[in-house]
Protein backbone atom coordinates (compact mmCIF):
# COMPACT_ATOMS: atom_id res chain seq x y z
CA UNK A 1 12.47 3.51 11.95
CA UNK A 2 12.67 7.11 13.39
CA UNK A 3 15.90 6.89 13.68
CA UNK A 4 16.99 6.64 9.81
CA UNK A 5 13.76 7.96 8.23
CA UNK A 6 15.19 11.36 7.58
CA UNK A 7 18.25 9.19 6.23
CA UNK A 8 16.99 6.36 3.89
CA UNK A 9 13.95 7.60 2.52
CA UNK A 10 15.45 10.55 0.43
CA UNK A 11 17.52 7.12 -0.56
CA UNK A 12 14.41 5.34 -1.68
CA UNK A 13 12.82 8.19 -2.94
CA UNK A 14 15.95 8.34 -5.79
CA UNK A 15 15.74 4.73 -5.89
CA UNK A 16 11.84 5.48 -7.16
CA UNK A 17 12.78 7.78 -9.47
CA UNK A 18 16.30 6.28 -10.72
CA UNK A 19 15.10 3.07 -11.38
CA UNK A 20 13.22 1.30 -14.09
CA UNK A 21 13.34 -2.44 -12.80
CA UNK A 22 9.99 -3.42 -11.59
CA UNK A 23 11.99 -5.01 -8.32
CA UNK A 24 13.86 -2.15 -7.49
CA UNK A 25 11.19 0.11 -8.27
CA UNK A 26 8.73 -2.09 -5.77
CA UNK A 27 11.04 -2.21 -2.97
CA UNK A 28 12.09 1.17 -3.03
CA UNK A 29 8.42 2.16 -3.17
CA UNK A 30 7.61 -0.34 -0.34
CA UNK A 31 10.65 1.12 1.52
CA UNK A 32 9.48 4.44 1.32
CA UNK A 33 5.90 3.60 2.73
CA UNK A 34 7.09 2.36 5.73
CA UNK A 35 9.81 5.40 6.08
CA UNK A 36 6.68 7.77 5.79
CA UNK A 37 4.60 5.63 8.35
CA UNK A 38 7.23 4.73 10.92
CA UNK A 39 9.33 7.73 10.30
CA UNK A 40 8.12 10.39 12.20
CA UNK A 41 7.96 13.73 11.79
CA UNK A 42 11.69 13.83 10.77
CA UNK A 43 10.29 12.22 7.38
CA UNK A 44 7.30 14.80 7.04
CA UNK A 45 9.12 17.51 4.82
CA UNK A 46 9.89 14.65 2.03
CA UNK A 47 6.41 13.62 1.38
CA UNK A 48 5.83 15.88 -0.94
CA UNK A 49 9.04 14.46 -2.90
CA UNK A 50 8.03 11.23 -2.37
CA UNK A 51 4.11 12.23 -3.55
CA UNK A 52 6.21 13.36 -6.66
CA UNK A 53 7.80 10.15 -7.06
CA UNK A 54 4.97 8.38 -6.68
CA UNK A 55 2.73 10.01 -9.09
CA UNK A 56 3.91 8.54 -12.27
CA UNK A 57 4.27 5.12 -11.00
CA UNK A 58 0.45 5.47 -10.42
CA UNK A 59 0.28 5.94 -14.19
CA UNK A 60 2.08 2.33 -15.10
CA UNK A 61 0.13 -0.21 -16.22
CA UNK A 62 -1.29 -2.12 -13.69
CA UNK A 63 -0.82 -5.60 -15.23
CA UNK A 64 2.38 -5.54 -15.84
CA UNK A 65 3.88 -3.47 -12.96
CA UNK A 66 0.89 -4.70 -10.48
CA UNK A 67 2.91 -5.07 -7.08
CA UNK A 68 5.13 -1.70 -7.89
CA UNK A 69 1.52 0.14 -8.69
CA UNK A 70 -0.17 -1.85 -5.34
CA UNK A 71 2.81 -0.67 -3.45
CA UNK A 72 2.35 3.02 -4.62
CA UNK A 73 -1.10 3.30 -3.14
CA UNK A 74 -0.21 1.66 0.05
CA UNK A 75 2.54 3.96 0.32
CA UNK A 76 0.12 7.07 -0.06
CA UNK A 77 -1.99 5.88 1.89
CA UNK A 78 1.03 5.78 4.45
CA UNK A 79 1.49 8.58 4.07
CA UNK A 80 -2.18 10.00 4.56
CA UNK A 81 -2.62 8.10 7.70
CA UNK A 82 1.12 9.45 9.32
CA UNK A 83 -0.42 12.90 8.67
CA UNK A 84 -2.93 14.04 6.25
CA UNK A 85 -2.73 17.56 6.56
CA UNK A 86 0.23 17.79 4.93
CA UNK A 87 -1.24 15.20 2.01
CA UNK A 88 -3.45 16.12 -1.05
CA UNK A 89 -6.33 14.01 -0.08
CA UNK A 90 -8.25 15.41 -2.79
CA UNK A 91 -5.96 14.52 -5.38
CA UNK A 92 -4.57 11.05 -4.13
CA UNK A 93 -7.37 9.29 -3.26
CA UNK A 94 -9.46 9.52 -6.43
CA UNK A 95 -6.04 7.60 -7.66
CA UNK A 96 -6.03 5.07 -5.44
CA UNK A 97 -9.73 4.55 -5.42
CA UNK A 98 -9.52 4.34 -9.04
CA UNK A 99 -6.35 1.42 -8.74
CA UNK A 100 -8.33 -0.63 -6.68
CA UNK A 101 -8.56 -3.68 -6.12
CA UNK A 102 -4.87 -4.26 -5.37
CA UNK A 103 -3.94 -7.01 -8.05
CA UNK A 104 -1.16 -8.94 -6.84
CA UNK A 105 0.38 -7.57 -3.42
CA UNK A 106 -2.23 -7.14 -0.83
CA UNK A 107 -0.12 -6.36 2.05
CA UNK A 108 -0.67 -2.48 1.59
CA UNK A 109 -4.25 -3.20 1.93
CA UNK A 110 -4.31 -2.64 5.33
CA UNK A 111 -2.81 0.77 5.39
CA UNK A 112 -5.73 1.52 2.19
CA UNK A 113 -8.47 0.82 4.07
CA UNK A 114 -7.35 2.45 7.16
CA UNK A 115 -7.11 5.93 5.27
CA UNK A 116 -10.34 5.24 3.50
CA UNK A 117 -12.11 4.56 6.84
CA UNK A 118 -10.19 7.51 8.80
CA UNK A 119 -11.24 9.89 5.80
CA UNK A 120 -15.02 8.49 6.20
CA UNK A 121 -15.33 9.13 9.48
CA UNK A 122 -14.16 12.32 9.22
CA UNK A 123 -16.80 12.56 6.30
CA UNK A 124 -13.93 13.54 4.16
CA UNK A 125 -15.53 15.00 0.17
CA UNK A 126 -12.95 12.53 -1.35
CA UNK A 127 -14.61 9.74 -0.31
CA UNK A 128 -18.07 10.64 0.83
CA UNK A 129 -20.89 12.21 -0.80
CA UNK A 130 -21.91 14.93 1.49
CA UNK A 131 -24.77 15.99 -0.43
CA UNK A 132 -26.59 12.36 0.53
């Protein structure tokens, strides 16, 4: 992947963006996870593109687009576990939290709980209560 990260995912980023057709739009998004999470640092300075791309796909209904919307939080959460300090924790994972459970596609469920379970060991405030 490190290799054509910095190539293909400003690709699949327009693809997200271009694209209305739930297919496309899942694969694109599914392509771009793996870009961000493979990628290497050479894909770092489009995550906040991709974030962008990402963020009204979050808003689609979930029935009807459920793997494109699944897909979208496994990519963020990609992208959270390649390197959070680059990420808005504090504004992605309230989405994500609020998407689960993954309807249809449950493949990005591994990279979901991975960031939730990095983020709550580092007693993270968007998913712990530190005032417990």
């Amino acid at each position: 992947f490190k290799p054509y990260g910095e190539t293909f995912l400003p690709i699949s980023i327009e693809m997200i963006n271009a694209h209305s057709e739930k297919s496309v739009k899942h694969n694109a998004i599914y392509c771009s996870g793996l870009l961000a999470q493979y990628g290497g640092e050479t894909t770092h300075k489009y995550f906040g593109s991709l974030t962008q791309a990402l963020s009204p796909v979050c808003s689609l209904d979930p029935v009807k687009y459920n793997t494109v919307v699944d897909n979208a939080c496994g990519a963020l959460a990609r992208m959270i576990n390649s390197n959070p300090n680059i990420m808005p924790i504090n504004d992605i994972m309230p989405i994500i939290l609020n998407l689960l459970p993954l309807r249809d596609d449950m493949e990005p469920s591994i990279a979901i709980h991975e960031a939730i379970f990095n983020l709550i060991q580092a007693n993270h405030s968007s998913v712990s209560n530190r005032n417990q």
